[in-house]
PDB file of N, CA and C in Angstrom:
ATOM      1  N   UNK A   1     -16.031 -29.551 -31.359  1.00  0.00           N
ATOM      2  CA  UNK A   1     -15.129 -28.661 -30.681  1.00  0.00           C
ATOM      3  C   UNK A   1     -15.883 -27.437 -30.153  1.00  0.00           C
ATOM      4  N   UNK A   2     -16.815 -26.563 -30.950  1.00  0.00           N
ATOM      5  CA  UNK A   2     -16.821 -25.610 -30.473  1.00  0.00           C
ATOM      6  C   UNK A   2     -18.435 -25.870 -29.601  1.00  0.00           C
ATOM      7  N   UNK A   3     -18.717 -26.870 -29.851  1.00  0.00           N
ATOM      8  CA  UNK A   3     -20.290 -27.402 -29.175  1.00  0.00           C
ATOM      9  C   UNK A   3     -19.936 -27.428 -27.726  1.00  0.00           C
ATOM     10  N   UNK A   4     -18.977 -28.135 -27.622  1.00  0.00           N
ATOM     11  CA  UNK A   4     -18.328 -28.665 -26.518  1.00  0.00           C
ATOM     12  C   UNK A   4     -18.095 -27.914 -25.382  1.00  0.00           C
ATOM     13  N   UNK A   5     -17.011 -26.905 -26.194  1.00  0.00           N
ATOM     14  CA  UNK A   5     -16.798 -25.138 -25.420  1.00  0.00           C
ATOM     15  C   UNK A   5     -18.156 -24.588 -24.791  1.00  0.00           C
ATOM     16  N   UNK A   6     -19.011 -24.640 -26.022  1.00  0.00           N
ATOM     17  CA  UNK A   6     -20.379 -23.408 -25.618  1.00  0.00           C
ATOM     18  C   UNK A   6     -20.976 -24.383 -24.667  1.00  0.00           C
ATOM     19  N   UNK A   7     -21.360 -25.567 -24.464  1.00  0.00           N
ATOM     20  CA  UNK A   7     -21.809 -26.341 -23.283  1.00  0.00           C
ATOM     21  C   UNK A   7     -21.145 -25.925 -22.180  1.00  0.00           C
ATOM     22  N   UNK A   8     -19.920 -25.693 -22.156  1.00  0.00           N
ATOM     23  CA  UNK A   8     -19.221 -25.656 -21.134  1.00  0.00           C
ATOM     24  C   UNK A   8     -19.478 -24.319 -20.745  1.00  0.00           C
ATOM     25  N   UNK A   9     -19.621 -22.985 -21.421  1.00  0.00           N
ATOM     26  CA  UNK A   9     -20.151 -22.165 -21.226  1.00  0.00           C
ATOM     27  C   UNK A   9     -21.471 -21.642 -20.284  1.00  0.00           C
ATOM     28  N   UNK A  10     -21.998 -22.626 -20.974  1.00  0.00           N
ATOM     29  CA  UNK A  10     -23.420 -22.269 -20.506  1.00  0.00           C
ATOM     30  C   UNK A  10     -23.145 -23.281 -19.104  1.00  0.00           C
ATOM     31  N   UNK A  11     -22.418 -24.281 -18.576  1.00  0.00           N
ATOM     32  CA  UNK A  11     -22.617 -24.361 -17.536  1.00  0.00           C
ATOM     33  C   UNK A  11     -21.881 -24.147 -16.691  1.00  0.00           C
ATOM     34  N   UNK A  12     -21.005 -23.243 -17.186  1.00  0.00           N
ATOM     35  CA  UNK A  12     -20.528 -22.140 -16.047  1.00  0.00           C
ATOM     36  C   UNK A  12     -21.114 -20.797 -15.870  1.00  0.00           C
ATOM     37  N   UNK A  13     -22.143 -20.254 -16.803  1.00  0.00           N
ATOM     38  CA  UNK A  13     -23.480 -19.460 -16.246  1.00  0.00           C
ATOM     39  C   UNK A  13     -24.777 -19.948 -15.814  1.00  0.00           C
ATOM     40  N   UNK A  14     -24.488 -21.217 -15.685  1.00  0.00           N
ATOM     41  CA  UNK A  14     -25.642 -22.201 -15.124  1.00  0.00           C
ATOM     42  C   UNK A  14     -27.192 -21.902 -15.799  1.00  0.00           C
ATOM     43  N   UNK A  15     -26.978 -21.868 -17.308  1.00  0.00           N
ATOM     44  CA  UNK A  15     -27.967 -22.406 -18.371  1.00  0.00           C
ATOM     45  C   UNK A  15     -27.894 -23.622 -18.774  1.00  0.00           C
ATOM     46  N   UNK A  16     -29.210 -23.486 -19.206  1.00  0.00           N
ATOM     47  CA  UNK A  16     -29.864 -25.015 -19.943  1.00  0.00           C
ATOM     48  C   UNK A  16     -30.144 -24.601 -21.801  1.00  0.00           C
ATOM     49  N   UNK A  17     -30.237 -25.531 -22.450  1.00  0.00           N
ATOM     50  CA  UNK A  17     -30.203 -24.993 -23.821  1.00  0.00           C
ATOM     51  C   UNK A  17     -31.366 -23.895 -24.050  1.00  0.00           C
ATOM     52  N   UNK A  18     -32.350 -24.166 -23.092  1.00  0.00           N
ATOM     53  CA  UNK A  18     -34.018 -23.470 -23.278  1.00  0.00           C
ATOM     54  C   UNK A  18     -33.494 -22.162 -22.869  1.00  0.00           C
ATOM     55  N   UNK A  19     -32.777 -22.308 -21.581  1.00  0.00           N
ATOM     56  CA  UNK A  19     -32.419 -20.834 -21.464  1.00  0.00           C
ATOM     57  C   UNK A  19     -31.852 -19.925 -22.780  1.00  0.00           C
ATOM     58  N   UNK A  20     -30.924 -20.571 -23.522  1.00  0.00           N
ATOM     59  CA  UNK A  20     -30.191 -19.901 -24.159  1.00  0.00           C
ATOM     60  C   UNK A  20     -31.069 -19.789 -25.672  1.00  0.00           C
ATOM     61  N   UNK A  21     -31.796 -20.432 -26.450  1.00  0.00           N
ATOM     62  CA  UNK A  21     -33.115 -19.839 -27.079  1.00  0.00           C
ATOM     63  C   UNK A  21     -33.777 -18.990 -26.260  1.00  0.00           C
ATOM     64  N   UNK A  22     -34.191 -19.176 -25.453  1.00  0.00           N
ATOM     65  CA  UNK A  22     -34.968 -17.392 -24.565  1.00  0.00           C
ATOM     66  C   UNK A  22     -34.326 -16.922 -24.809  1.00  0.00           C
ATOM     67  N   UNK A  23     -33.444 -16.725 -24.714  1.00  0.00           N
ATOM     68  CA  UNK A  23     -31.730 -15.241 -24.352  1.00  0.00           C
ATOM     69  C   UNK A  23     -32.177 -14.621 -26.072  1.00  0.00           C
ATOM     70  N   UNK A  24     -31.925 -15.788 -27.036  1.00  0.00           N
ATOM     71  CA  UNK A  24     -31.367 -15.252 -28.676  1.00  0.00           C
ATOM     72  C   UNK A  24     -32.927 -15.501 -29.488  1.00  0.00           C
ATOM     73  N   UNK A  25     -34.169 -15.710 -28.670  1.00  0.00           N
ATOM     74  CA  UNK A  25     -35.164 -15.872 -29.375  1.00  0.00           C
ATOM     75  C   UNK A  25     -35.339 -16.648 -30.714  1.00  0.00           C
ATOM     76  N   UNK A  26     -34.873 -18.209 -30.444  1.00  0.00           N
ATOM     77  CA  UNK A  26     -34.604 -19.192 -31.483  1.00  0.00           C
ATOM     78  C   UNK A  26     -35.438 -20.160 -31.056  1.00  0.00           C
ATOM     79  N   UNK A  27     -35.680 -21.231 -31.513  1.00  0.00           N
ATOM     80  CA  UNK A  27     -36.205 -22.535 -31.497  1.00  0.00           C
ATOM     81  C   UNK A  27     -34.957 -23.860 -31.160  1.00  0.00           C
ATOM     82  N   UNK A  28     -35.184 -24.380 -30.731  1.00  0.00           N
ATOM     83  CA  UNK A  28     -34.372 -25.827 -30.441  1.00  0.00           C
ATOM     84  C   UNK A  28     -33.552 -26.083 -31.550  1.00  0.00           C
ATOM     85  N   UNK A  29     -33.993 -26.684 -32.711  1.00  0.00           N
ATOM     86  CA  UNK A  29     -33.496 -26.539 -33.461  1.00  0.00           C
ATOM     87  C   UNK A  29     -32.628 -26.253 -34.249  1.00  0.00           C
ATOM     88  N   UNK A  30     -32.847 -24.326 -34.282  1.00  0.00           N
ATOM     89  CA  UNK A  30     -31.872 -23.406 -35.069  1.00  0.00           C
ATOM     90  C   UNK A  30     -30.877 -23.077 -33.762  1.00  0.00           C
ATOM     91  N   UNK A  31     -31.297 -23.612 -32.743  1.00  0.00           N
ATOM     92  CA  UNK A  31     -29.627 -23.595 -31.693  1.00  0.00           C
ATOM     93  C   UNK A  31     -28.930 -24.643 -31.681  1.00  0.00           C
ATOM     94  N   UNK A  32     -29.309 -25.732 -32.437  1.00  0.00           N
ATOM     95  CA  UNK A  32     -28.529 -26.995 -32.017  1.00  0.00           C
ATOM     96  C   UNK A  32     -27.654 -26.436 -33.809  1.00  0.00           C
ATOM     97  N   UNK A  33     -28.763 -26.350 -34.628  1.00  0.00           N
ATOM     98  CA  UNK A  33     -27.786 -26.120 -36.056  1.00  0.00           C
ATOM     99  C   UNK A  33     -26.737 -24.929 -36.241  1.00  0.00           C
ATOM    100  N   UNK A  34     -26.486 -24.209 -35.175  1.00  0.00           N
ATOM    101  CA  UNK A  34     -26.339 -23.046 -34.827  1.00  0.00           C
ATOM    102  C   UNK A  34     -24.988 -23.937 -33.858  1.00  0.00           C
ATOM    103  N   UNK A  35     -25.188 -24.574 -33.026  1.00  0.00           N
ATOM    104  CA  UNK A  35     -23.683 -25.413 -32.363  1.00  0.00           C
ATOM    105  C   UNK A  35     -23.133 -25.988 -33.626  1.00  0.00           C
ATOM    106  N   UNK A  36     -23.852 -26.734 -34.507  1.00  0.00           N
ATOM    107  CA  UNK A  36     -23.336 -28.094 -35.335  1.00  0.00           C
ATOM    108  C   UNK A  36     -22.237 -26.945 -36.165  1.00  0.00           C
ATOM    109  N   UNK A  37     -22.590 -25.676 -36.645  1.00  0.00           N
ATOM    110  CA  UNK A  37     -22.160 -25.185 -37.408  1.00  0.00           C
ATOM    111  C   UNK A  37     -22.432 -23.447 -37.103  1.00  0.00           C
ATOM    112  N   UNK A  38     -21.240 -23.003 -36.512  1.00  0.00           N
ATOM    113  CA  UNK A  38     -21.259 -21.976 -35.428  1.00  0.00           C
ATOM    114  C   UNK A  38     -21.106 -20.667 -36.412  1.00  0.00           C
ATOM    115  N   UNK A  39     -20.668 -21.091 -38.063  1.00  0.00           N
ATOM    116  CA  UNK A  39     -20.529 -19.571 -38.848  1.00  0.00           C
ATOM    117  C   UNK A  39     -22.089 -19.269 -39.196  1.00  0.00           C
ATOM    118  N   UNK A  40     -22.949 -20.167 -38.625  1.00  0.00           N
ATOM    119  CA  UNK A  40     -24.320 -19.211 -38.823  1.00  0.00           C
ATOM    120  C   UNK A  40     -24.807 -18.466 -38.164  1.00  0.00           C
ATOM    121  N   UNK A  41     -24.179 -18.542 -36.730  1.00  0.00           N
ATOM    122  CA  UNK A  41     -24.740 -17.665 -36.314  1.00  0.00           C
ATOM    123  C   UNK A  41     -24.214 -15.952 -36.695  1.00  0.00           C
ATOM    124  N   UNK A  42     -25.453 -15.023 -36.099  1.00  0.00           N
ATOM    125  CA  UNK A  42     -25.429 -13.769 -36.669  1.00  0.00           C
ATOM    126  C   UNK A  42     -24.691 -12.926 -35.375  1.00  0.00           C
ATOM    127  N   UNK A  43     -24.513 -12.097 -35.677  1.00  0.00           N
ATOM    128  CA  UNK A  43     -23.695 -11.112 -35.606  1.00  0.00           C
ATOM    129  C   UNK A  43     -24.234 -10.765 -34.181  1.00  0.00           C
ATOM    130  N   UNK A  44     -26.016 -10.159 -34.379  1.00  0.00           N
ATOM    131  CA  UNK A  44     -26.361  -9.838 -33.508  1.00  0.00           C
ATOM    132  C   UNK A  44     -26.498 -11.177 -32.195  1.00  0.00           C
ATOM    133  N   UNK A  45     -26.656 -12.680 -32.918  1.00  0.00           N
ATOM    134  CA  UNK A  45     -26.675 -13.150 -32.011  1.00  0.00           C
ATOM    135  C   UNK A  45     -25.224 -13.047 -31.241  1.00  0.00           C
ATOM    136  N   UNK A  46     -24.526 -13.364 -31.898  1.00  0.00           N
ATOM    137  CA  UNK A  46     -22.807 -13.574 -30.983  1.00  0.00           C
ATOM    138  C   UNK A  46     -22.938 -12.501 -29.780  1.00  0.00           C
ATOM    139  N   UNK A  47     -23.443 -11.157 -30.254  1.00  0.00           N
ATOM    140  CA  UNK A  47     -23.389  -9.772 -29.475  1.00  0.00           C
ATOM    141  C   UNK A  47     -24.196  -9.988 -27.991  1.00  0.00           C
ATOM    142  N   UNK A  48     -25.558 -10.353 -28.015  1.00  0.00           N
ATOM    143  CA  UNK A  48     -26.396 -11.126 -27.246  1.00  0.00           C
ATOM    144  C   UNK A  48     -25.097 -12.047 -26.317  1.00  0.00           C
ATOM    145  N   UNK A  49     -25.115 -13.102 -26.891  1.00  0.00           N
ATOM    146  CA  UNK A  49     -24.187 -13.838 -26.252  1.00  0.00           C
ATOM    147  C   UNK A  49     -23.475 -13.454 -25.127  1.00  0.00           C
ATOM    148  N   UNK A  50     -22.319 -12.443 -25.396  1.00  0.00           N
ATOM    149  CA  UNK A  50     -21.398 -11.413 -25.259  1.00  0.00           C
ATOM    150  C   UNK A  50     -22.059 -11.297 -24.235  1.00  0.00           C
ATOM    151  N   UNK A  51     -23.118 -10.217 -24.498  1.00  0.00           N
ATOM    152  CA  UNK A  51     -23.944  -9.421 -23.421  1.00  0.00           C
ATOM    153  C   UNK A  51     -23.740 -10.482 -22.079  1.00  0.00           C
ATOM    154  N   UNK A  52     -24.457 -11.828 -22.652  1.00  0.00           N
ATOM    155  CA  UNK A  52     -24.762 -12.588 -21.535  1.00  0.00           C
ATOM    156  C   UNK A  52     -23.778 -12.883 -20.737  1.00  0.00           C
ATOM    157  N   UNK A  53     -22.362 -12.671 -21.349  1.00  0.00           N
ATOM    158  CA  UNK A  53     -21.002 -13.528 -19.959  1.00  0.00           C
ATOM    159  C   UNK A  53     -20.756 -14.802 -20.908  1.00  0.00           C
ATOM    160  N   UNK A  54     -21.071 -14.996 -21.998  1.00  0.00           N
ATOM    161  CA  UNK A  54     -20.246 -15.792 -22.686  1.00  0.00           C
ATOM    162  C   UNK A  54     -18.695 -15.393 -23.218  1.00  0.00           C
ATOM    163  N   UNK A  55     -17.974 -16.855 -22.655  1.00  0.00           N
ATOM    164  CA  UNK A  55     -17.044 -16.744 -23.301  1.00  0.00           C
ATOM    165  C   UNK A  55     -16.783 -16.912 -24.980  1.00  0.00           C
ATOM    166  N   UNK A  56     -16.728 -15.971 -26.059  1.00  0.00           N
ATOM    167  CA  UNK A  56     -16.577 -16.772 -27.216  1.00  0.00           C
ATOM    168  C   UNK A  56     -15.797 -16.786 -27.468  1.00  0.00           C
ATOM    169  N   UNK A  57     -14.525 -16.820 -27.296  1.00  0.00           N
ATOM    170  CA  UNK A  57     -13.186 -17.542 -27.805  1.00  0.00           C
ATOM    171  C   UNK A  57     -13.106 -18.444 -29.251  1.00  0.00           C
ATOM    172  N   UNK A  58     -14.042 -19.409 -28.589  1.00  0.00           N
ATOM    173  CA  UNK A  58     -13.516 -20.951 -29.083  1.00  0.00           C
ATOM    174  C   UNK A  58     -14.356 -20.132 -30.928  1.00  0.00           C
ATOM    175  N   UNK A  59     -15.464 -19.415 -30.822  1.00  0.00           N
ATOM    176  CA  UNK A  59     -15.880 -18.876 -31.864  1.00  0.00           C
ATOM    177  C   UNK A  59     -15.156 -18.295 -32.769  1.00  0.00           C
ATOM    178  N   UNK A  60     -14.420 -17.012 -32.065  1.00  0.00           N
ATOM    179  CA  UNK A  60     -13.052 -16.265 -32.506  1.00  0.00           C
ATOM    180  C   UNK A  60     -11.950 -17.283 -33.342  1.00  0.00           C
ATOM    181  N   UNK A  61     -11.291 -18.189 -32.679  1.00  0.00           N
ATOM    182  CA  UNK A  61     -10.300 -19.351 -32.665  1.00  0.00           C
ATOM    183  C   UNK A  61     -11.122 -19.909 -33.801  1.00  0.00           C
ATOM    184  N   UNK A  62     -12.056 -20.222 -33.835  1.00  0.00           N
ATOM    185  CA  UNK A  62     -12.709 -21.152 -35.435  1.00  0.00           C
ATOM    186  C   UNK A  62     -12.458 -19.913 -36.766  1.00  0.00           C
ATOM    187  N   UNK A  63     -12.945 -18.641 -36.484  1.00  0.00           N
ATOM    188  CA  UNK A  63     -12.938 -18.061 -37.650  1.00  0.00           C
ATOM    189  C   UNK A  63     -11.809 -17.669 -37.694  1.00  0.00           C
ATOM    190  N   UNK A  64     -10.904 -17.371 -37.411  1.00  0.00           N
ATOM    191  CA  UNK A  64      -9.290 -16.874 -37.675  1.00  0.00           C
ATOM    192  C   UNK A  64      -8.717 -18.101 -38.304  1.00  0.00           C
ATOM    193  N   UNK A  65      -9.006 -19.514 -37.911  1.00  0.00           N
ATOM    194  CA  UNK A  65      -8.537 -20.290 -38.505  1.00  0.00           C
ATOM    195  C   UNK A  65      -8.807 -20.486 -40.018  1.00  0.00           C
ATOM    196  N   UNK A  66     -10.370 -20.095 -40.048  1.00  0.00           N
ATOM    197  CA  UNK A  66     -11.161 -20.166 -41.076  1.00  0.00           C
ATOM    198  C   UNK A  66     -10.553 -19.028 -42.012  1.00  0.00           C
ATOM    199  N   UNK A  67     -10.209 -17.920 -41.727  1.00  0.00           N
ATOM    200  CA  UNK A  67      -9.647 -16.617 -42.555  1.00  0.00           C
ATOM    201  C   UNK A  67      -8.472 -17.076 -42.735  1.00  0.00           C
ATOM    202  N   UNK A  68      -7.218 -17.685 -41.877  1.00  0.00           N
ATOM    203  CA  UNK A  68      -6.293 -18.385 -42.157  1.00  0.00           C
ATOM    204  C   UNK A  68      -5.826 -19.566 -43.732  1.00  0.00           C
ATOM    205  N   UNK A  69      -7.042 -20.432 -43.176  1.00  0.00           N
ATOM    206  CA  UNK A  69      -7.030 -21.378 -44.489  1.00  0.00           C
ATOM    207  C   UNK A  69      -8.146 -20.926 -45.809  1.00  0.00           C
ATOM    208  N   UNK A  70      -8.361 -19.793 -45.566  1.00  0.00           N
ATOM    209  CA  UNK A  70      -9.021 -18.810 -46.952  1.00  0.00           C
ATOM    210  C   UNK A  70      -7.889 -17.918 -47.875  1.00  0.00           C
ATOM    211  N   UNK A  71      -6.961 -17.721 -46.544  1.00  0.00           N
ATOM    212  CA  UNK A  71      -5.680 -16.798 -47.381  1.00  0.00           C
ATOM    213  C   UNK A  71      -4.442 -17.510 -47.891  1.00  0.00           C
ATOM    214  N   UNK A  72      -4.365 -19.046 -47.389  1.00  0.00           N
ATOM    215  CA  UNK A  72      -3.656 -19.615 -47.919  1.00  0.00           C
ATOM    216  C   UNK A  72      -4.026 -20.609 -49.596  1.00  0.00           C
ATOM    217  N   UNK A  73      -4.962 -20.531 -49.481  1.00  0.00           N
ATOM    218  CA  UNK A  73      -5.806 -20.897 -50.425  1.00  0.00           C
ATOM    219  C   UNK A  73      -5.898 -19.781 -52.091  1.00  0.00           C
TER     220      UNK A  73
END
């Protein structure tokens, strides 16, 4: 879901994944584990992001859900 979004993201600012490690100074890798599982990323990266004209929504929408099924719990 939210892999999906940020692809879609990036190609409506017409990036490639390489671009977006340049942008957050990561490796291949820690951006793909970083899609698989989006509460790792940091703070400062999301902000970066931001900067860039990303939409993060779909980010927002995961953790509210996530604070959601923490308080019902």
């Amino acid at each position: 879901m939210f892999e999906n979004s940020f692809k879609d993201e990036m190609k409506r600012l017409g990036l490639k994944r390489y671009d977006v490690c340049s942008i957050l100074n990561c490796t291949m890798p820690t951006l793909k584990s970083r899609l698989q599982n989006p509460a790792n990323f940091t703070i400062n990266e999301v902000s970066i992001l931001l900067e860039q004209g990303f939409n993060m929504s779909a980010l927002n929408e995961m953790f509210n859900l996530q604070l959601q099924l923490n308080e019902n719990n």
